[in-house]
N, C-alpha and C. Protein backbone atom coordinates (compact mmCIF):
# COMPACT_ATOMS: atom_id res chain seq x y z
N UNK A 1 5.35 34.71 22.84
CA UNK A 1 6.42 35.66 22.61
C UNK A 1 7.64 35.22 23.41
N UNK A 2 8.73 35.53 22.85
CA UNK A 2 10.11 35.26 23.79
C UNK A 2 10.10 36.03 24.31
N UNK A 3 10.37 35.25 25.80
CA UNK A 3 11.08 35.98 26.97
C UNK A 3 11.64 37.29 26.95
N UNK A 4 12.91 36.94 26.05
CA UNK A 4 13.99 37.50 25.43
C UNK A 4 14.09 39.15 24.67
N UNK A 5 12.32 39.21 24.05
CA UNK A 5 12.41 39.75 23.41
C UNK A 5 12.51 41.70 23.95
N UNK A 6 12.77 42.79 23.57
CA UNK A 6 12.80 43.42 23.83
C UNK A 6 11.21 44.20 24.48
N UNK A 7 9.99 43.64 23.73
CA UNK A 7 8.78 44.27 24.07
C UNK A 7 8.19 43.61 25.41
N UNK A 8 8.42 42.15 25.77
CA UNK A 8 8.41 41.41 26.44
C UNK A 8 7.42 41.89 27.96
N UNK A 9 8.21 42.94 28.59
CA UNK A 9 7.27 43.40 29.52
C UNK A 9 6.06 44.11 28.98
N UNK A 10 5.73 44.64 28.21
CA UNK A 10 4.49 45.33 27.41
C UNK A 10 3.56 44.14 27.27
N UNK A 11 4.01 43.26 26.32
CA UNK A 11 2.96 42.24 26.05
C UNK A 11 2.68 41.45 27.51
N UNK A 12 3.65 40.70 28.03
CA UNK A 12 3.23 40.25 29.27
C UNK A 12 2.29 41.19 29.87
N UNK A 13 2.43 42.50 30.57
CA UNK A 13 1.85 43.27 30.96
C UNK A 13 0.09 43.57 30.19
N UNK A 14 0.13 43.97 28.98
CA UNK A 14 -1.30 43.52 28.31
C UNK A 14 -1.84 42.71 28.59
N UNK A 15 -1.38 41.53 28.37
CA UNK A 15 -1.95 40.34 28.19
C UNK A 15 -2.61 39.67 29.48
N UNK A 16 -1.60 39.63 30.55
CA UNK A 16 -1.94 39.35 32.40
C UNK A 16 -3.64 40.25 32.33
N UNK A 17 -3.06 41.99 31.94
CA UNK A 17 -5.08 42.59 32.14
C UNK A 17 -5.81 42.25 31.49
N UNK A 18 -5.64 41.55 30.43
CA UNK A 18 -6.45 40.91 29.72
C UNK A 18 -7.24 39.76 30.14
N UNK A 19 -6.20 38.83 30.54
CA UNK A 19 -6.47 37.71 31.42
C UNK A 19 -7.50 37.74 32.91
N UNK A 20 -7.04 39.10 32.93
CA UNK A 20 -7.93 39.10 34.55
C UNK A 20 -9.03 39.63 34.63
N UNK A 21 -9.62 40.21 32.92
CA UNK A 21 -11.10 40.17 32.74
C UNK A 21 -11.60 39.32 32.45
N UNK A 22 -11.15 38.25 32.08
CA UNK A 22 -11.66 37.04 31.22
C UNK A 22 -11.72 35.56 32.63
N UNK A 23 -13.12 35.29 32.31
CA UNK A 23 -13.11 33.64 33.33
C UNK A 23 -12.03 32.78 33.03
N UNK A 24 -10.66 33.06 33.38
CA UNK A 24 -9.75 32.03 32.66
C UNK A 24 -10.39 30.10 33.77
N UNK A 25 -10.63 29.60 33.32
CA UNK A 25 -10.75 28.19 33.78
C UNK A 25 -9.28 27.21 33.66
N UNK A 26 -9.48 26.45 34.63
CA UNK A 26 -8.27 25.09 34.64
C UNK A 26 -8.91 23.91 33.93
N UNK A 27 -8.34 23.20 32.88
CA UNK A 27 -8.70 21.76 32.04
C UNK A 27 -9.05 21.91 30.88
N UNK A 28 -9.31 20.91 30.44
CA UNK A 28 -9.59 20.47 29.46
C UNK A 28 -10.67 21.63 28.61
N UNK A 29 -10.60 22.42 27.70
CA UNK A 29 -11.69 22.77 26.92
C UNK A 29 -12.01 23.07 25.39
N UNK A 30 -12.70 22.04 25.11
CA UNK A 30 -13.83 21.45 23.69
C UNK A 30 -13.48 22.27 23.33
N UNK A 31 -14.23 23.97 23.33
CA UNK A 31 -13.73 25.02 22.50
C UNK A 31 -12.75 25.32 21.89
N UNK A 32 -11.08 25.28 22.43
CA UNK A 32 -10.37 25.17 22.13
C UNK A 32 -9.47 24.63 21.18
N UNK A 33 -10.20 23.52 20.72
CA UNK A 33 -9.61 22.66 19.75
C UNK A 33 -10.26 23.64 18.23
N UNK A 34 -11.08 24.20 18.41
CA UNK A 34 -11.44 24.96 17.21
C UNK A 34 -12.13 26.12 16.99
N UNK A 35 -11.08 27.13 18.08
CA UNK A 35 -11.03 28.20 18.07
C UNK A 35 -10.17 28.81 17.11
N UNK A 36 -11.02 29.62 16.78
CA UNK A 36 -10.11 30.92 15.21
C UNK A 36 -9.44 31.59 15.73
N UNK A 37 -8.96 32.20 17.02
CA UNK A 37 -7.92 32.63 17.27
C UNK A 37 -7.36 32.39 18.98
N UNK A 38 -6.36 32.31 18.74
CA UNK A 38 -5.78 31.86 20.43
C UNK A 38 -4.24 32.76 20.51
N UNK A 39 -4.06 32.86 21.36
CA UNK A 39 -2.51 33.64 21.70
C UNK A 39 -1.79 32.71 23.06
N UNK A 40 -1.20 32.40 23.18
CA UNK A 40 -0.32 31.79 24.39
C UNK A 40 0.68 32.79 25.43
N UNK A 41 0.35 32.40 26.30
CA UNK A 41 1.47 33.74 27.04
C UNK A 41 2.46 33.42 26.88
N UNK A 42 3.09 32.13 26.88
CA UNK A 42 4.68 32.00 27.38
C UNK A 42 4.62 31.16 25.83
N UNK A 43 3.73 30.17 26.24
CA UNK A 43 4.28 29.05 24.76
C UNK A 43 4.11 30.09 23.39
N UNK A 44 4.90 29.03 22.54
CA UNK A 44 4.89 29.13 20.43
C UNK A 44 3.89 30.10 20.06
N UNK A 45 3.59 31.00 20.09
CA UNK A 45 2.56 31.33 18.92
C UNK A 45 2.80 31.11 17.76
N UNK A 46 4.26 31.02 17.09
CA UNK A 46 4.31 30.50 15.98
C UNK A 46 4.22 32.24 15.26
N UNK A 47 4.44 32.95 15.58
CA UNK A 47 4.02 34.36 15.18
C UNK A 47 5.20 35.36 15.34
N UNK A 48 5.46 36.19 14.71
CA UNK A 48 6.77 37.56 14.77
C UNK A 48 6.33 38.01 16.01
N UNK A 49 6.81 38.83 16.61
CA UNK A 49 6.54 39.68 17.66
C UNK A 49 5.48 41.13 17.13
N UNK A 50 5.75 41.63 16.27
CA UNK A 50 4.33 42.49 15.38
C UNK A 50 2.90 42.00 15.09
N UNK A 51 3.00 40.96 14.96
CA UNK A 51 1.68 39.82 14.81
C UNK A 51 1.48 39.45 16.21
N UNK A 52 2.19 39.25 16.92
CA UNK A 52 1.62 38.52 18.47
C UNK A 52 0.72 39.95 19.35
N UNK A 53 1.56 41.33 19.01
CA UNK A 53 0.66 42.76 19.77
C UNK A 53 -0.70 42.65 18.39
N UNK A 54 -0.52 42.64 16.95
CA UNK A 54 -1.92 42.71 16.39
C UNK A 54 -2.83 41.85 17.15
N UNK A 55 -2.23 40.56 17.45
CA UNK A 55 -3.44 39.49 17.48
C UNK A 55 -4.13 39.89 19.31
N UNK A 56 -3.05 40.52 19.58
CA UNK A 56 -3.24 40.94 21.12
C UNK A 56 -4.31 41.87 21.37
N UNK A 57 -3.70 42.92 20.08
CA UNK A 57 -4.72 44.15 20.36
C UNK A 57 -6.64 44.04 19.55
N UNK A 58 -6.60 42.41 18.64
CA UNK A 58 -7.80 42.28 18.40
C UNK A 58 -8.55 41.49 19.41
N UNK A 59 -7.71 40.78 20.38
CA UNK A 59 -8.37 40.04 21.40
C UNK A 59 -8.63 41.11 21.98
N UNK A 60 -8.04 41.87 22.61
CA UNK A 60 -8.65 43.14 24.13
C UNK A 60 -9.79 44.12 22.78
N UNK A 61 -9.93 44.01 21.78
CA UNK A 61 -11.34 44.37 21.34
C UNK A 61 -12.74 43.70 21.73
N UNK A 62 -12.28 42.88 21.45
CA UNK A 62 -13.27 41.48 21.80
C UNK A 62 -13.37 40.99 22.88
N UNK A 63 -12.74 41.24 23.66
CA UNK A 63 -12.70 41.05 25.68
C UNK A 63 -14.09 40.60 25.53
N UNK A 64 -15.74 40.88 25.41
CA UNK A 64 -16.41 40.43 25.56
C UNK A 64 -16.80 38.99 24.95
N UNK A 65 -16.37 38.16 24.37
CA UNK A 65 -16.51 37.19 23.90
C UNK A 65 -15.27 36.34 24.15
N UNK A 66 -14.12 36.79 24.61
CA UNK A 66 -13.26 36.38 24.87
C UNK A 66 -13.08 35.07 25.91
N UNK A 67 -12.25 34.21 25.81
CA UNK A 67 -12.35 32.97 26.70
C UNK A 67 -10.99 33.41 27.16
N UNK A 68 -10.54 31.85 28.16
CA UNK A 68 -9.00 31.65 28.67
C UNK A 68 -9.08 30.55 29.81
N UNK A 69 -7.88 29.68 29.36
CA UNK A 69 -7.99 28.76 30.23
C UNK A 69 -6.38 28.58 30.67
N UNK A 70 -5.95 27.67 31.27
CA UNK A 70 -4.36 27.94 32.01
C UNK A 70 -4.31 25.66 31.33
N UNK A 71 -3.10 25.87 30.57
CA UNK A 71 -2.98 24.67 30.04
C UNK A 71 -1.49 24.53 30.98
N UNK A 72 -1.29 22.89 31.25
CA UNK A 72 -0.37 22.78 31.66
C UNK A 72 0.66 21.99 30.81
N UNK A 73 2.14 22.01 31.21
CA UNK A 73 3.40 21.77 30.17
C UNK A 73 3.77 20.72 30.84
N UNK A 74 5.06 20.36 30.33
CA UNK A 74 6.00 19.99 31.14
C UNK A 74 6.54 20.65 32.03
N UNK A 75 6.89 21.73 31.43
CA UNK A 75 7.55 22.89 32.69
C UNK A 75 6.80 23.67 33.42
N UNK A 76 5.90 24.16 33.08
CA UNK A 76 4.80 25.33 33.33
C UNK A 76 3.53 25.41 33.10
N UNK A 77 2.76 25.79 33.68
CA UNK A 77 1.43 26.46 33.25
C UNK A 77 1.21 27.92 32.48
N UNK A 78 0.52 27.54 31.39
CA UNK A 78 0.39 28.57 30.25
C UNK A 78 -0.96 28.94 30.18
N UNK A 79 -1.11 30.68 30.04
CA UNK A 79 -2.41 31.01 29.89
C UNK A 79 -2.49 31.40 28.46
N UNK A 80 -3.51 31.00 28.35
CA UNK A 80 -4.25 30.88 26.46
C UNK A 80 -5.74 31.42 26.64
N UNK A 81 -5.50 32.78 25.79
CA UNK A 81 -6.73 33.28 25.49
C UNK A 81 -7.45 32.99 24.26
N UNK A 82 -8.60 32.67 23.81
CA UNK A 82 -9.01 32.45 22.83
C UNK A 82 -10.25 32.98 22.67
N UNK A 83 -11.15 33.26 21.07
CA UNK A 83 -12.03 33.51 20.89
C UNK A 83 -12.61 32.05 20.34
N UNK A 84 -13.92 31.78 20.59
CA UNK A 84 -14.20 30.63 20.08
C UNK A 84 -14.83 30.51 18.91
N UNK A 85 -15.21 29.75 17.56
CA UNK A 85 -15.63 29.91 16.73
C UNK A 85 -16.64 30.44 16.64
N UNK A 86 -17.62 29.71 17.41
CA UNK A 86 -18.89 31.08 17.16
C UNK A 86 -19.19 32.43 17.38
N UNK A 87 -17.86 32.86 18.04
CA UNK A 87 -17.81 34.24 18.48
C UNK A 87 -17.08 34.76 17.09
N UNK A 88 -16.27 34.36 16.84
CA UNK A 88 -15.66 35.25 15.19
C UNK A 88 -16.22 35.32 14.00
């Protein structure tokens, strides 16, 4: 989601408690490459801002199957939650 955007503290705010139920791990992870759904905190989702709270509010359903790992950028470190395929 952008920075920018007006909901911005909401989703950040979701998403961080989300994160801090979930084992987020540092590196590399297999799962990831073919996981059915992922959300990015800061980076592209590639998604409207209405689609980034749906996809938000089906991950904190699923908190129990839920993954997260902290990928790094050029600029930053990004947390990415994902469900992994065999969980969906």
């Amino acid at each position: 989601m952008n920075i920018e955007d007006p909901r911005w503290d909401e989703y950040e705010s979701r998403f961080r408690a989300l994160s801090e139920t979930v084992g987020i791990t540092k590196g590399p992870q297999s799962e990831l490459a073919s996981a059915e759904m992922m959300l990015f905190l800061y980076g592209e989702n590639g998604l409207l801002p209405e689609q980034e709270f749906e996809l938000l509010t089906t991950l904190e359903s699923r908190a129990a199957d839920l993954k997260g790992t902290v990928m790094l950028t050029a600029y930053w470190e990004d947390i990415v939650l994902y469900l992994p395929t065999a969980a969906v």
